[in-house]
Protein backbone atom coordinates (compact mmCIF):
# COMPACT_ATOMS: atom_id res chain seq x y z
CA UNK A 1 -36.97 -17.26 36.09
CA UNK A 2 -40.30 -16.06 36.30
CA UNK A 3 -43.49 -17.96 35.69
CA UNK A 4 -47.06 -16.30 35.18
CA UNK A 5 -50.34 -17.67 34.96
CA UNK A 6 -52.46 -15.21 32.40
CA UNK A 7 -55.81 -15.08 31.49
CA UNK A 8 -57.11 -18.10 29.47
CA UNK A 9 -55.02 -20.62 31.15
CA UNK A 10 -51.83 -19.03 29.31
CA UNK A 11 -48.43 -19.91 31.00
CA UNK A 12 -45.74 -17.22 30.53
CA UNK A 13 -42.39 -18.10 31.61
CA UNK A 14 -39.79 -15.42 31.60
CA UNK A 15 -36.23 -16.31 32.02
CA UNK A 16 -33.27 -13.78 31.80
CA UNK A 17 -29.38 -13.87 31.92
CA UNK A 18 -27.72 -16.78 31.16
CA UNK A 19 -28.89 -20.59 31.07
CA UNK A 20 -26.07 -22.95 31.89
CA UNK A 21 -25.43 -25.76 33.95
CA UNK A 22 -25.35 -23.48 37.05
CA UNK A 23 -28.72 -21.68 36.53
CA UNK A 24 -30.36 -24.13 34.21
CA UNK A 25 -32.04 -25.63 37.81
CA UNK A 26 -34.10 -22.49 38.31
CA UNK A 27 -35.58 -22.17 34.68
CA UNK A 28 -36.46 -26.23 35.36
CA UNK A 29 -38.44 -25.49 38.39
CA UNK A 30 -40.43 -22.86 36.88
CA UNK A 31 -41.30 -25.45 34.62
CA UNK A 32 -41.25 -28.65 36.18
CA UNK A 33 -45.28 -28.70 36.14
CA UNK A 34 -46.02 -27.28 32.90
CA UNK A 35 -48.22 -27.59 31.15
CA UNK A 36 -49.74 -28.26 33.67
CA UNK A 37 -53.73 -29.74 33.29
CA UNK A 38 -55.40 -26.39 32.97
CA UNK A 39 -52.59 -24.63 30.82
CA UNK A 40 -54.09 -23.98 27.73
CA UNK A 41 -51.02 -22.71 26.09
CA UNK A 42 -47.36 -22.30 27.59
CA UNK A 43 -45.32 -18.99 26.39
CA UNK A 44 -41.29 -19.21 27.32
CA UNK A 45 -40.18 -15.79 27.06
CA UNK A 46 -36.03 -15.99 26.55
CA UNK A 47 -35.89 -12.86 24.65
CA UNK A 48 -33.86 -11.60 27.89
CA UNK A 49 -31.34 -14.41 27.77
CA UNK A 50 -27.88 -13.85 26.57
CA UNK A 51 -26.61 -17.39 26.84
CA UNK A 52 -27.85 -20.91 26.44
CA UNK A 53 -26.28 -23.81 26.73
CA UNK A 54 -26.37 -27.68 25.87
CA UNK A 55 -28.20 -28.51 29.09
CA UNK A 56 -30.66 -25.41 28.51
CA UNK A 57 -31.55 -26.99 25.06
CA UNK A 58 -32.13 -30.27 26.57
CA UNK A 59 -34.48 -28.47 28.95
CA UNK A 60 -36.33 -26.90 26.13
CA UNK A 61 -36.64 -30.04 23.79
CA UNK A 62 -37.90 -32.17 27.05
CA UNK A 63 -40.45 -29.29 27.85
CA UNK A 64 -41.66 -29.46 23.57
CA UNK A 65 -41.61 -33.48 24.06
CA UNK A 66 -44.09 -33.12 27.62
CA UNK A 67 -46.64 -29.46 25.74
CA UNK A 68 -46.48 -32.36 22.84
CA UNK A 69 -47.67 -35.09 24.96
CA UNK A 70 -50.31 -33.15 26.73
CA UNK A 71 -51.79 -30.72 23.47
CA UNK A 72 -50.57 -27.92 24.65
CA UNK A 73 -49.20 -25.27 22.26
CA UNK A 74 -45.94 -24.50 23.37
CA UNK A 75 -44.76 -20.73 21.80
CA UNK A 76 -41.02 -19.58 22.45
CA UNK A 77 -39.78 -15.85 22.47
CA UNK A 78 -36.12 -15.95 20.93
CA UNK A 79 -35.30 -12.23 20.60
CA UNK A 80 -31.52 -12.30 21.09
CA UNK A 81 -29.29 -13.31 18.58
CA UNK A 82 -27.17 -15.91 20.85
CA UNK A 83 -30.15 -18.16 21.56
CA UNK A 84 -31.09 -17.69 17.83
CA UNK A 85 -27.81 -18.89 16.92
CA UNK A 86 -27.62 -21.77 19.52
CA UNK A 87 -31.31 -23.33 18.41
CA UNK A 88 -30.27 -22.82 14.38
CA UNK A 89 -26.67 -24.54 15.67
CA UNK A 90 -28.31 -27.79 16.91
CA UNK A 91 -30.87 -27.90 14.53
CA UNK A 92 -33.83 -27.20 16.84
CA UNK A 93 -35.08 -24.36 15.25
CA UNK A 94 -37.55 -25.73 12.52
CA UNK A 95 -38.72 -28.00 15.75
CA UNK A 96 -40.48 -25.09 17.68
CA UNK A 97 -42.81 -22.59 17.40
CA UNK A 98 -40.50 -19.51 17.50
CA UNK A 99 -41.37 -15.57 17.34
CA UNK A 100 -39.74 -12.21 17.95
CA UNK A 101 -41.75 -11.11 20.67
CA UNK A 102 -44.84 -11.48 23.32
CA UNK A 103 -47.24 -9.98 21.21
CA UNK A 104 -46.32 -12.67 17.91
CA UNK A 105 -47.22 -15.21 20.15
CA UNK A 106 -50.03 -14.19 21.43
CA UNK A 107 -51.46 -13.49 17.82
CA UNK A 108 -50.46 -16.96 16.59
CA UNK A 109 -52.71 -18.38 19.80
CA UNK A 110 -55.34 -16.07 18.84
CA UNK A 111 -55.14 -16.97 15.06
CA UNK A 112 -55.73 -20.81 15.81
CA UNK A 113 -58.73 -20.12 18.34
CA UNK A 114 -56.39 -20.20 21.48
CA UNK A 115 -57.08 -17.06 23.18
């Protein structure tokens, strides 16, 4: 897990493989400050993840509740079909912000003045 700070106070995070109770720990450090108080918009990129489980979804609906709190968009990449199913599967799906890829996100934070 991988996270970048981009121009405009955008946070990427990039996570890849699987996200389970053995590697969920590493995604949640990446993000245990975010947003932090000059993110201006926080990107998690798990178009490379094959596998997420329940304690990666309570991850992700703890990091919407804390971009909520703060104002801070909150964009996720879902490219793969597992974590597409997994997010449809527990409901989540209408809750976020979802596209297909980088760029979809990046033009939904330019359309609403972000970027």
């Amino acid at each position: 897990m991988t996270a970048i700070r981009g121009p405009g106070g955008i946070t990427r995070v990039l996570a890849a493989g699987e996200i389970d109770w053995a590697s969920v720990g590493s995604l949640d450090r990446a993000l245990e400050h975010e947003p932090a108080s000059d993110t201006t918009a926080l990107v998690v990129d798990l178009s490379r993840v094959s596998f997420c489980s329940s304690c990666g979804l309570h991850l992700l609906t703890s990091l919407r509740q804390r971009a909520l709190d703060a104002g801070t968009p909150l964009e996720l990449v879902v490219g793969s079909a597992p974590v597409r199913r997994v997010l449809q599967g527990a409901g989540l799906w209408p809750l976020f912000s979802i596209h297909a890829d980088h760029a979809a996100a990046l033009a939904k934070l330019t359309a609403e003045g972000r970027l």
